[in-house]
C-alpha atoms as a PDB file:
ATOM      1  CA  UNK A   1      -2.345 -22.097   2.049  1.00  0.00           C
ATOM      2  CA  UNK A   2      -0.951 -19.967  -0.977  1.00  0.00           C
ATOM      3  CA  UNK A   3      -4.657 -19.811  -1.947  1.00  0.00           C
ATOM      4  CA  UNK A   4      -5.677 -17.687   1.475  1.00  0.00           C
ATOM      5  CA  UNK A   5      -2.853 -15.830   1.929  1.00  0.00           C
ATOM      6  CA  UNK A   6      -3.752 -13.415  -0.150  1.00  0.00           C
ATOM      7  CA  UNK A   7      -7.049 -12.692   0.781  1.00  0.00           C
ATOM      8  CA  UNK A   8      -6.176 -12.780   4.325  1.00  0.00           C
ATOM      9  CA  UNK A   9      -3.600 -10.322   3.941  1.00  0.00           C
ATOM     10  CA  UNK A  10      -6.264  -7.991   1.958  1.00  0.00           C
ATOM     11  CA  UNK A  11      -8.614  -8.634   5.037  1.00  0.00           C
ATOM     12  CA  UNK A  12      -5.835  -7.637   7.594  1.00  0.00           C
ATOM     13  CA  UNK A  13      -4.365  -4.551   5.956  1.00  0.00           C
ATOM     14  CA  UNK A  14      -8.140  -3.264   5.318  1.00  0.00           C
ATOM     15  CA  UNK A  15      -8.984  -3.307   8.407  1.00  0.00           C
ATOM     16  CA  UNK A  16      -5.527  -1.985  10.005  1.00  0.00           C
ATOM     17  CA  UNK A  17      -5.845   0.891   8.405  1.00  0.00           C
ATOM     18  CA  UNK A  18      -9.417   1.387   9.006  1.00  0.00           C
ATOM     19  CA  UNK A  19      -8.736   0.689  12.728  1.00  0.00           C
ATOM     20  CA  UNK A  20      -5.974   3.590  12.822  1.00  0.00           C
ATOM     21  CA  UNK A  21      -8.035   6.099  10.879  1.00  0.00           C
ATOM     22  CA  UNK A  22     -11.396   5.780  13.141  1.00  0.00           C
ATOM     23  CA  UNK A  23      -9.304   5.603  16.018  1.00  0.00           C
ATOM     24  CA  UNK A  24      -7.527   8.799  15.112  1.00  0.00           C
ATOM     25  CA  UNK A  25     -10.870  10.253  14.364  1.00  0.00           C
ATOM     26  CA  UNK A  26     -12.743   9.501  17.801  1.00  0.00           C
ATOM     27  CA  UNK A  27      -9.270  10.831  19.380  1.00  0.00           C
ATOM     28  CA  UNK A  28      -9.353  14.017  17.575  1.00  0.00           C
ATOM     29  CA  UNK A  29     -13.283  14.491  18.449  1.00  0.00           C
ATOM     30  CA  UNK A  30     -12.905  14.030  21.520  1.00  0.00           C
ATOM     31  CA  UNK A  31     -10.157  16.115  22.168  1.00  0.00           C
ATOM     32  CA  UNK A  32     -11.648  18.928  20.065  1.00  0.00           C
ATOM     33  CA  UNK A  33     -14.659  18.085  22.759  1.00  0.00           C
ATOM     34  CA  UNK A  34     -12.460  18.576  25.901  1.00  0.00           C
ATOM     35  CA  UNK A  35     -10.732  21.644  24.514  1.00  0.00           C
ATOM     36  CA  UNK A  36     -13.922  22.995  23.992  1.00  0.00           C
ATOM     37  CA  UNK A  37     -15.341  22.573  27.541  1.00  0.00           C
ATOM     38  CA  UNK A  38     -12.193  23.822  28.667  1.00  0.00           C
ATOM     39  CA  UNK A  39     -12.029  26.609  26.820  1.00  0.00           C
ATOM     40  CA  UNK A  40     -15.538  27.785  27.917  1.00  0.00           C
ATOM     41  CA  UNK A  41     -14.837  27.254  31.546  1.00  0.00           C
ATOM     42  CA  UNK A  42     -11.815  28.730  31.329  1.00  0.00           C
ATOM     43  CA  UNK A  43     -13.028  32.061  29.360  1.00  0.00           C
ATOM     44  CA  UNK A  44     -16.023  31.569  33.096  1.00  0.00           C
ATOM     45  CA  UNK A  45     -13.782  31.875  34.903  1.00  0.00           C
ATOM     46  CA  UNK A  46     -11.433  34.393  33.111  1.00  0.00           C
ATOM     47  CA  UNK A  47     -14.803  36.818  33.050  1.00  0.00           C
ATOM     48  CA  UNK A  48     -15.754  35.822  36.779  1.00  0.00           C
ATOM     49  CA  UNK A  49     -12.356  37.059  38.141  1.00  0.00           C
ATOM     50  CA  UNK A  50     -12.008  39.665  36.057  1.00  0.00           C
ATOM     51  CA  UNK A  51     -15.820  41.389  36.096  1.00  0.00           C
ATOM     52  CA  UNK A  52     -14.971  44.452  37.982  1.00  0.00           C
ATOM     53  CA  UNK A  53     -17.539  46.533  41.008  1.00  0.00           C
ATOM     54  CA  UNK A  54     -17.390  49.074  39.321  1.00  0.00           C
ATOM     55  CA  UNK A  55     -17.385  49.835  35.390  1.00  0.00           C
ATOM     56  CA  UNK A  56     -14.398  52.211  36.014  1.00  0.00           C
ATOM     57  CA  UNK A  57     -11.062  50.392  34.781  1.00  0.00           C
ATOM     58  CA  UNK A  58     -11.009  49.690  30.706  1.00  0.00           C
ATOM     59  CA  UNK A  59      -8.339  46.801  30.938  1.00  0.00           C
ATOM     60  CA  UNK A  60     -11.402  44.305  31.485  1.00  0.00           C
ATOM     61  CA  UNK A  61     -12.329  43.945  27.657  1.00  0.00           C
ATOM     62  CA  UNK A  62      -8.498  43.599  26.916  1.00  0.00           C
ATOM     63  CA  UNK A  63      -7.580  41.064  29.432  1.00  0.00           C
ATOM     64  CA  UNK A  64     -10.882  39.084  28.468  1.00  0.00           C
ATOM     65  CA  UNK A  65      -9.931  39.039  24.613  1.00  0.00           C
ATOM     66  CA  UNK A  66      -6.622  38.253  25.442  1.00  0.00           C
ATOM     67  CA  UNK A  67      -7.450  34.854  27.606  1.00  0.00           C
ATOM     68  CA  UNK A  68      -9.730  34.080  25.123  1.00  0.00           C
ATOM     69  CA  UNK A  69      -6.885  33.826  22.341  1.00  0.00           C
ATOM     70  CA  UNK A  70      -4.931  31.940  24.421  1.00  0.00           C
ATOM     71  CA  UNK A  71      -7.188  29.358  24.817  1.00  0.00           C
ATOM     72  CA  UNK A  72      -8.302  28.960  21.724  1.00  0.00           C
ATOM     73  CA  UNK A  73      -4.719  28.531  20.653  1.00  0.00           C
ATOM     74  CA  UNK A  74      -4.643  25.844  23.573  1.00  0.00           C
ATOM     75  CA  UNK A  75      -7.404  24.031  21.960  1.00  0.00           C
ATOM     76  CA  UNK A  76      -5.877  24.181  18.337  1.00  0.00           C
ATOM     77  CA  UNK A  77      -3.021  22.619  19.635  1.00  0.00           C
ATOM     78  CA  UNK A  78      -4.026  20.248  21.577  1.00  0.00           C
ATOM     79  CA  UNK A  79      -6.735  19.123  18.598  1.00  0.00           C
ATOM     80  CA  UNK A  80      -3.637  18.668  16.396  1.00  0.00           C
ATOM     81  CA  UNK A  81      -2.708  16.269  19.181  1.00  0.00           C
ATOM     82  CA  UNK A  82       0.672  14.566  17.321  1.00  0.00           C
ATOM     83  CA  UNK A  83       1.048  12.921  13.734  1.00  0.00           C
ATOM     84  CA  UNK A  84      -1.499  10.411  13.831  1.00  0.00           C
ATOM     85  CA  UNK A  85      -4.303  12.937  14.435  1.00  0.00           C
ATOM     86  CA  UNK A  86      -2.933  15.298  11.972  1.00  0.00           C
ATOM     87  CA  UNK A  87      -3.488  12.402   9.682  1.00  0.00           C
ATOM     88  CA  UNK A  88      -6.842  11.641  10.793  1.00  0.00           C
ATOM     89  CA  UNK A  89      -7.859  14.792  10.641  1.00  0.00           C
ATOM     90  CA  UNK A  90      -6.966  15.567   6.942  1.00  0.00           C
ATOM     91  CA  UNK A  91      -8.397  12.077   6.445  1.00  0.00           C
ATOM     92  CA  UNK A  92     -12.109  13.512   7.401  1.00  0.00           C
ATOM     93  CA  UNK A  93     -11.633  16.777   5.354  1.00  0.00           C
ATOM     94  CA  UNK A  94     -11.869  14.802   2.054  1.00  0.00           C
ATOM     95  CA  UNK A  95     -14.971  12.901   2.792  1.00  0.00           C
ATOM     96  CA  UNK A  96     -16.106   9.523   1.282  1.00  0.00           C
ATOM     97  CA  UNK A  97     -13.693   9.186  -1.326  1.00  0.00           C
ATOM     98  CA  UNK A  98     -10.772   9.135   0.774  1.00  0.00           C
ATOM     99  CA  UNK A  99     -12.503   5.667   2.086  1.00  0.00           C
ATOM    100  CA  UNK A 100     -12.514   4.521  -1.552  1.00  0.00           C
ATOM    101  CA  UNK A 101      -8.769   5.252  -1.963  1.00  0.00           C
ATOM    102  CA  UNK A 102      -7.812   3.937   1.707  1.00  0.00           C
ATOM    103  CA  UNK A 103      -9.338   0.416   0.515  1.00  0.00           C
ATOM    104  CA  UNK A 104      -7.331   1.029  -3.494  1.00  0.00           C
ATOM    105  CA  UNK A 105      -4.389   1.045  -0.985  1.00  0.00           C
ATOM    106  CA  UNK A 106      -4.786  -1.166   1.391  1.00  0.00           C
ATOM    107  CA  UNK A 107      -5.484  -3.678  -1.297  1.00  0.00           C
ATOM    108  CA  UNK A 108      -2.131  -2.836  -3.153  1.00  0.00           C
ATOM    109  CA  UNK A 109      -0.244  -3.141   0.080  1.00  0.00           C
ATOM    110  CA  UNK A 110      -1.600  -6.399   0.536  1.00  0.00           C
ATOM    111  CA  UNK A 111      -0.712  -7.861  -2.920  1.00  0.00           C
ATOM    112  CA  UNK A 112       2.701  -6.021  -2.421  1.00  0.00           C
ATOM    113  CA  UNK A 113       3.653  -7.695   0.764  1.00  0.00           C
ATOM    114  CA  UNK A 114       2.302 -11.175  -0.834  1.00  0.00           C
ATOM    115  CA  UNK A 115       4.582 -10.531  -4.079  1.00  0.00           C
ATOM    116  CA  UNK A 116       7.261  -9.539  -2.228  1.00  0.00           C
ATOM    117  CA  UNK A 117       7.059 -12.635  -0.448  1.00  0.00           C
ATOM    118  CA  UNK A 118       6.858 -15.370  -3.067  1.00  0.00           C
ATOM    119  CA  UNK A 119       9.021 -13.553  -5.540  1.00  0.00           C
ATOM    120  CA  UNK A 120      12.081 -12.722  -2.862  1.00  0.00           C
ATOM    121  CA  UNK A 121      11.741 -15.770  -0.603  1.00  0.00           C
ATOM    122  CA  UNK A 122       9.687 -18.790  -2.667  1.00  0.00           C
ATOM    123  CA  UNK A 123      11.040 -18.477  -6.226  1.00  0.00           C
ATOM    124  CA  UNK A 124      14.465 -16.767  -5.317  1.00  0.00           C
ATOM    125  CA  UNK A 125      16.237 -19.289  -4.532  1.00  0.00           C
ATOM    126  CA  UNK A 126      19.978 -18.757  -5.612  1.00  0.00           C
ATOM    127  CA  UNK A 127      20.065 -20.690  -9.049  1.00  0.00           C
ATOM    128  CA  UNK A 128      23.635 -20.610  -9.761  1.00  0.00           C
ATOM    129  CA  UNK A 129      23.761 -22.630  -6.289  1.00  0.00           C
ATOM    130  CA  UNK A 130      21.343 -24.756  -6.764  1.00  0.00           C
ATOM    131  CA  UNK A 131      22.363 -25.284 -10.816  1.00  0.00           C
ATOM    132  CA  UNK A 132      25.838 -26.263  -9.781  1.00  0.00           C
ATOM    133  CA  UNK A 133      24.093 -29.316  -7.809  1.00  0.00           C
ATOM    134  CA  UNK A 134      22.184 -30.378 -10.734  1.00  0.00           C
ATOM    135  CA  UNK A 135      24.798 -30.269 -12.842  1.00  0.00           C
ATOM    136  CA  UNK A 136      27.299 -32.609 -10.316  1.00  0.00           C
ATOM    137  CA  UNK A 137      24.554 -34.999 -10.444  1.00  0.00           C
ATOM    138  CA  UNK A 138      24.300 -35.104 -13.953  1.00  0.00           C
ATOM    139  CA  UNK A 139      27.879 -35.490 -14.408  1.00  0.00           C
ATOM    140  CA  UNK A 140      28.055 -38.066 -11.843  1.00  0.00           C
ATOM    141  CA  UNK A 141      24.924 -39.950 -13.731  1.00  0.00           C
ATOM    142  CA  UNK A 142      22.701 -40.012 -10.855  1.00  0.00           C
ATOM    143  CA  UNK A 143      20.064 -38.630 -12.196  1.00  0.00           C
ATOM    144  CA  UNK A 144      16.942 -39.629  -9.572  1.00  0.00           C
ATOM    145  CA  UNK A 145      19.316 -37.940  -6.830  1.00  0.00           C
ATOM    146  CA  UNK A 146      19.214 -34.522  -9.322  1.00  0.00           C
ATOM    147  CA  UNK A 147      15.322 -35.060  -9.083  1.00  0.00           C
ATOM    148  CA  UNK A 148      15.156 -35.408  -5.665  1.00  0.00           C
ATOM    149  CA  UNK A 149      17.337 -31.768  -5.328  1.00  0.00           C
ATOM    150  CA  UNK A 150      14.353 -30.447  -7.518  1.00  0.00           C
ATOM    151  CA  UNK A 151      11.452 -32.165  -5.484  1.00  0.00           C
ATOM    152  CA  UNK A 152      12.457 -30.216  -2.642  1.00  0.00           C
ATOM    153  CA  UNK A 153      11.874 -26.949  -3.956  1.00  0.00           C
ATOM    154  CA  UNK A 154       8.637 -25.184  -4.973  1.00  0.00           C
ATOM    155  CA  UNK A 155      10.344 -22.273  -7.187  1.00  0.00           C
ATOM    156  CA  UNK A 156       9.215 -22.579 -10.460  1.00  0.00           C
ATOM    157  CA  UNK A 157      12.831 -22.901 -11.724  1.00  0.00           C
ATOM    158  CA  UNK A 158      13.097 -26.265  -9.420  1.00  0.00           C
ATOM    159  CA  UNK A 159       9.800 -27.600 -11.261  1.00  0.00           C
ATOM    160  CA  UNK A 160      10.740 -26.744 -14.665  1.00  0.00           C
ATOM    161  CA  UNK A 161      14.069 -28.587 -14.396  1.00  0.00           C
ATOM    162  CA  UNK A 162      12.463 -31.846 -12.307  1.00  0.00           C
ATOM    163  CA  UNK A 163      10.326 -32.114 -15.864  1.00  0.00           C
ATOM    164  CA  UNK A 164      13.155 -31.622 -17.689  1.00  0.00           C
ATOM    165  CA  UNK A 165      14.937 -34.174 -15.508  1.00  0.00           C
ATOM    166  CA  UNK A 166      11.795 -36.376 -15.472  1.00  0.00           C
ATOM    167  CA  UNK A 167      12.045 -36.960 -19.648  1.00  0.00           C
ATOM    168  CA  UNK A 168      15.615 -38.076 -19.207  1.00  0.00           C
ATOM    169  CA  UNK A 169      15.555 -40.883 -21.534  1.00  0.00           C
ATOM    170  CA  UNK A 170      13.165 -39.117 -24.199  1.00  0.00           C
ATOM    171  CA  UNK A 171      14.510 -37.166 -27.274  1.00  0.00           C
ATOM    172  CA  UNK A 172      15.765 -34.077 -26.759  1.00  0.00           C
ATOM    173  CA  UNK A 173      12.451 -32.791 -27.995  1.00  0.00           C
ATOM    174  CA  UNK A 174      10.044 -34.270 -26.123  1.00  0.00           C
ATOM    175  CA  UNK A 175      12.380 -32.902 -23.219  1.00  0.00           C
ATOM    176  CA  UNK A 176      12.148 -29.355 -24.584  1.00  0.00           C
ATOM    177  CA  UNK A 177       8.262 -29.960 -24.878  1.00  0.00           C
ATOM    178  CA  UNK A 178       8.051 -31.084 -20.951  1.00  0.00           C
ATOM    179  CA  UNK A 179       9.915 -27.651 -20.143  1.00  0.00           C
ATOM    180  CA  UNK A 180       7.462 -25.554 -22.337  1.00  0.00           C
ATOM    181  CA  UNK A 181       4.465 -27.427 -20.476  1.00  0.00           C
ATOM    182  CA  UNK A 182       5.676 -26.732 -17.159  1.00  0.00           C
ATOM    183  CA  UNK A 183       6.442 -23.300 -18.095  1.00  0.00           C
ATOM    184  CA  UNK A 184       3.459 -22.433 -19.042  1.00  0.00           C
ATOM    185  CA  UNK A 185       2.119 -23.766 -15.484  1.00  0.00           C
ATOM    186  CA  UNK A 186       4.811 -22.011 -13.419  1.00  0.00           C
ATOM    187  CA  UNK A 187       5.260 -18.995 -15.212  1.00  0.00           C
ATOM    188  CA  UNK A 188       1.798 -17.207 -14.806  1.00  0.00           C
ATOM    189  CA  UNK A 189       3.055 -17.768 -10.584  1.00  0.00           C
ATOM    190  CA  UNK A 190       5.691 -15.561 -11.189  1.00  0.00           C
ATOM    191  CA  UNK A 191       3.121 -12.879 -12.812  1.00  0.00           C
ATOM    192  CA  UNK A 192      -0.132 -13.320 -10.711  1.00  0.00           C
ATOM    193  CA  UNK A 193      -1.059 -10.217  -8.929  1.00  0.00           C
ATOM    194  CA  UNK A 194       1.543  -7.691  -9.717  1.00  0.00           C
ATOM    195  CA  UNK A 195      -0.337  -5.978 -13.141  1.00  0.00           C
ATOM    196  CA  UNK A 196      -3.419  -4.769 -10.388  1.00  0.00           C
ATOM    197  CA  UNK A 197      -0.896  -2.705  -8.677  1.00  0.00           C
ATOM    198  CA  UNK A 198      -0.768  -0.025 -11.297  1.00  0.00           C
ATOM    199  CA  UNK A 199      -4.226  -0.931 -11.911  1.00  0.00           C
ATOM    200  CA  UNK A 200      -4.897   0.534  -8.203  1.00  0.00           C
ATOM    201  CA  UNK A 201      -2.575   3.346  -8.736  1.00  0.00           C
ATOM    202  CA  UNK A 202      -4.206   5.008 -11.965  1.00  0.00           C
ATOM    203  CA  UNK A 203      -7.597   4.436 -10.366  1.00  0.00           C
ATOM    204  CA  UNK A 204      -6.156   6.278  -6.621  1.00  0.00           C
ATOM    205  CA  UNK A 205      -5.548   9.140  -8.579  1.00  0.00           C
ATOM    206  CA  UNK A 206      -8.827   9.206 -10.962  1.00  0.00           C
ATOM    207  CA  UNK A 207     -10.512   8.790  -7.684  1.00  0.00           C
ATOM    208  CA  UNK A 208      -8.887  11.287  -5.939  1.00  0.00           C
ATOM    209  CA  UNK A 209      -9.662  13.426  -8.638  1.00  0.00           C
ATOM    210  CA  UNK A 210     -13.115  13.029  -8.799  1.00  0.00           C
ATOM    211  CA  UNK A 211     -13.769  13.593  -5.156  1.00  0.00           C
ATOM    212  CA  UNK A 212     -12.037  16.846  -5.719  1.00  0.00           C
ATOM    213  CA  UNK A 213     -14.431  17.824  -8.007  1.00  0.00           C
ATOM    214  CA  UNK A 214     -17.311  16.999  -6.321  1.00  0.00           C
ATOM    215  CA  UNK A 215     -16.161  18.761  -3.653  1.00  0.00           C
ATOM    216  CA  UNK A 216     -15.778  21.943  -5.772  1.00  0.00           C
ATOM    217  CA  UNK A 217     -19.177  21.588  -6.828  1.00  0.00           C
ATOM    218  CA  UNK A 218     -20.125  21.682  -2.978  1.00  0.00           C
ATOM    219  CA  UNK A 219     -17.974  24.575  -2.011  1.00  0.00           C
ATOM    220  CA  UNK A 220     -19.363  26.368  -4.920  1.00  0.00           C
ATOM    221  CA  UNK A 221     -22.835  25.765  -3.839  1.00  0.00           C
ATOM    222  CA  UNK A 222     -22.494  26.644  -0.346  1.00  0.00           C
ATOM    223  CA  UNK A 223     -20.360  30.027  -1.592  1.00  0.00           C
ATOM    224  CA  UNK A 224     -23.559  30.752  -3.493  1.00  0.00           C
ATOM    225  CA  UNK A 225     -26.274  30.915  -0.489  1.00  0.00           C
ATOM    226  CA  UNK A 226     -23.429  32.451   2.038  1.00  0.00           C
ATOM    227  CA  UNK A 227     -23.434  35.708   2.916  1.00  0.00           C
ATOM    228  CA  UNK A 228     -20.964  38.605   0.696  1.00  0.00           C
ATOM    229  CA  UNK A 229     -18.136  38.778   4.041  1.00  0.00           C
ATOM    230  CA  UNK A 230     -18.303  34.800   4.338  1.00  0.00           C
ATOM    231  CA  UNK A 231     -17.655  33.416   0.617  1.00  0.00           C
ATOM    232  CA  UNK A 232     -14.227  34.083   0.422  1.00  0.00           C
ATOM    233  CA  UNK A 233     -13.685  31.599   3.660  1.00  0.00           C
ATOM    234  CA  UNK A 234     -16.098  29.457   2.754  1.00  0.00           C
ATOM    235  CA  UNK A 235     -14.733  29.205  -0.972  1.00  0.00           C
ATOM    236  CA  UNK A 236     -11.099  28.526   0.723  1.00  0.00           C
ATOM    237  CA  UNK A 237     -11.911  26.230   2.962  1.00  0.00           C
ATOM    238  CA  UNK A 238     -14.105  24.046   0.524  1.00  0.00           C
ATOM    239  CA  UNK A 239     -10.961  23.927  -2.038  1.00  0.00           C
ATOM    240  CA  UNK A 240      -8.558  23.051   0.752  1.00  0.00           C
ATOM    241  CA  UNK A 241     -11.003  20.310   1.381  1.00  0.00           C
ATOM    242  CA  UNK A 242     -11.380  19.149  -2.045  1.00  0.00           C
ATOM    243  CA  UNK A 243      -7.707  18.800  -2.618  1.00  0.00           C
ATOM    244  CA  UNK A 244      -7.457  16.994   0.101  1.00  0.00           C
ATOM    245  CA  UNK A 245      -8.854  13.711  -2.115  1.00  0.00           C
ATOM    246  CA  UNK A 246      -5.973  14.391  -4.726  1.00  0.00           C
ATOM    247  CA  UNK A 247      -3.309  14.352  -2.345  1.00  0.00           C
ATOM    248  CA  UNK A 248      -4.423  11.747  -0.786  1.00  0.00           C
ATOM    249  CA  UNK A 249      -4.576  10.002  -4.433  1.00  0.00           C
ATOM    250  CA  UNK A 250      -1.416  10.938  -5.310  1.00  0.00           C
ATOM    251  CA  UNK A 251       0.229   9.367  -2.359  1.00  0.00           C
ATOM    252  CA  UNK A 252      -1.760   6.381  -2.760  1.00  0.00           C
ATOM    253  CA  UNK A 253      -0.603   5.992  -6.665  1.00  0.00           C
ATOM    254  CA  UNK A 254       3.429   6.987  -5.990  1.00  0.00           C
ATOM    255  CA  UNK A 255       4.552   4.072  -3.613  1.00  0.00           C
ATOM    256  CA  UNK A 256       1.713   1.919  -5.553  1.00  0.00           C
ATOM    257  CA  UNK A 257       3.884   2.628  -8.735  1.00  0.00           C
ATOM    258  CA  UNK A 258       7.349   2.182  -7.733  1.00  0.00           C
ATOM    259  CA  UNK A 259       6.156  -1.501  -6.604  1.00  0.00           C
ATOM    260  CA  UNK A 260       5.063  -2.117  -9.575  1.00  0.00           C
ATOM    261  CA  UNK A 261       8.082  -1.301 -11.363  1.00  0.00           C
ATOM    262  CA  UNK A 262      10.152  -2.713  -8.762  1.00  0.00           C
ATOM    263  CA  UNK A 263       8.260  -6.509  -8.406  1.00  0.00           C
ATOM    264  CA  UNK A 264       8.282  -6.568 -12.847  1.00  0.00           C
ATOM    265  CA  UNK A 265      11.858  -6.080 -12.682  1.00  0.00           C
ATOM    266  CA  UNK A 266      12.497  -8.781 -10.184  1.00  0.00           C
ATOM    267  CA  UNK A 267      10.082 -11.200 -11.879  1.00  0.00           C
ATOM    268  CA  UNK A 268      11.784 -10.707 -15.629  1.00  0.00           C
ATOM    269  CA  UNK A 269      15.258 -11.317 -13.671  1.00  0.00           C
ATOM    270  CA  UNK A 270      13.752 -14.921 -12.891  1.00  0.00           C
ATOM    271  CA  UNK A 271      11.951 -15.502 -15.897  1.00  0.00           C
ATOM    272  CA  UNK A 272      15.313 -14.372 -17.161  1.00  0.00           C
ATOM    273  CA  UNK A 273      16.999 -17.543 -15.064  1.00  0.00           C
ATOM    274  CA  UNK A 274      14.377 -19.854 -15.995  1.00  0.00           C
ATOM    275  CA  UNK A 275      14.755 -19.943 -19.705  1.00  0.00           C
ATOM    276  CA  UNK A 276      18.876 -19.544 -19.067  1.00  0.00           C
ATOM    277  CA  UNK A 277      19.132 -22.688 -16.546  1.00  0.00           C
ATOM    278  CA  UNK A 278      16.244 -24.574 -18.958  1.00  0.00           C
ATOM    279  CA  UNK A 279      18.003 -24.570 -21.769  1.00  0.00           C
ATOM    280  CA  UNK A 280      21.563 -25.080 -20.137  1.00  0.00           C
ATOM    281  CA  UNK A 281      19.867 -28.376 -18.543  1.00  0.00           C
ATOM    282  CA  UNK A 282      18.488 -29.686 -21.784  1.00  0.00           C
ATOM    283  CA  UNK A 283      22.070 -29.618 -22.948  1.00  0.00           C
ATOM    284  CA  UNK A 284      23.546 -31.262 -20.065  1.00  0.00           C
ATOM    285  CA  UNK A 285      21.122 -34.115 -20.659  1.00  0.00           C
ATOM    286  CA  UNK A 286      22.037 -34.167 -24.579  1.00  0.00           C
ATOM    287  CA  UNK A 287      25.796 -34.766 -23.502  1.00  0.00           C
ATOM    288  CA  UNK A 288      25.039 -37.350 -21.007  1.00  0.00           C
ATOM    289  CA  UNK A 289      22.765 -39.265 -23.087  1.00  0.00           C
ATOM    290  CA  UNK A 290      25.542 -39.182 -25.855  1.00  0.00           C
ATOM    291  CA  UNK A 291      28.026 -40.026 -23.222  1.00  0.00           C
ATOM    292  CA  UNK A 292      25.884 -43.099 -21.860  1.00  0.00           C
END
């Protein structure tokens, strides 16, 4: 089950997002669609009521421009539609790379939410608490009860002690060498997945980055063939949609980051635990062996 959780969670976060972006998308077309027919049937209309007999009164070309910018302020507003189509929309402006980053972050979320997971809920498992057990049952002698504490866990701190607890009646150095082996077993658990989250952050942003440019290569080129009046338009609104892969980068690499930082600091405080409570057990046996 630990196997296929990740994967799955990969699977489901890739296509939630997907889902909300090309939903967004076919809701902002389609809108843009409407306000479009309305806007022509409404500037019809406009011009059939307001087409005079006679070419006398100059207020016609007035009133006409004036419903005209009305409704295409109607339209613009009703295209923005809310948050989600805002989103979609800035989504489309940066073309295929912002597909490429949307997949760097859904991946990241789903190793996030699978770290945060095993590392807050699997190996934290309050080891002061569960060290003052051990240690009553070592006190008390009963060793196989101390084992069966540790057999009910899966942290990696409850394995490494159960080995420790397992070599008992070894030396005290074959008991330190049964804590090293586990460790090395349990330990990498602790570590899997969380180095690809700044992995997926520095590539978000080289990504973003490179969409940007080749989206200044395509404003450029367009600029070139358009005519003198139209190039300064043109030239903005290929920029403004070549940025629009850097931001999008950027806020895929931030959250990404502080993740990163936050899940390492979490797993050193265990690692921190283990080799605290692992040596403080290999003592405990010493001094009951010596006592026995």
């Amino acid at each position: 089950m630990r196997r296929i959780s990740l994967p799955l969670l990969l699977v489901l976060s890739i296509f939630l997002f997907s889902g909300i972006v090309l939903a967004q998308s076919t809701d902002a077309s389609s809108e843009t669609g409407v306000a479009a027919d309305s806007t022509i049937s409404d500037s019809t209309v406009v011009e059939e009521n307001t087409v005079p007999v006679e070419p006398e009164p100059p207020q016609v070309p007035d009133t006409v421009a004036a419903d005209l910018e009305e409704a295409e302020e109607e339209a613009e507003e009703i295209v923005k539609g809310g948050l989600f189509s805002e989103i979609a929309l800035f989504f489309r402006s940066g073309g295929p790379a912002m597909w490429v980053i949307l997949i760097f972050l859904s991946v990241g979320i789903a190793i996030i939410i699978e770290r945060v997971i095993f590392l807050f809920g699997v190996a934290d498992m309050k080891p002061e608490k569960f060290m003052g057990r051990i240690a009553d049952f070592i006190r008390k002698g009963s060793i196989e009860g101390a084992i069966a504490s540790c057999a009910d866990k899966s942290a990696p701190l409850a394995r490494i002690i159960e080995a420790a607890l397992r070599n008992y009646r070894n030396t005290e150095r074959d008991i330190q060498n049964a804590v090293d082996e586990m460790a090395l077993a349990e330990l990498p658990r602790l570590n899997a997945h969380t180095g690809y989250l700044a992995m997926l952050a520095n590539v978000s942003t080289m990504v973003g980055l490179l969409g940007t440019i080749f989206g200044l290569i395509a404003a450029f080129e367009s600029v070139a063939a358009a005519d003198p009046a139209e190039k300064s338009i043109m030239l903005a609104n290929g920029i403004s949609m070549a940025m629009s892969t850097t931001a999008f980068g950027l806020i895929s690499a931030i959250p990404l980051l502080i993740a990163h930082s936050f899940l390492t600091a979490k797993t050193d405080s265990l690692i921190d635990d283990i080799d605290r409570f692992s040596v403080m057990v290999i003592n405990m046996l010493a001094q009951a062996r010596k006592e026995g």
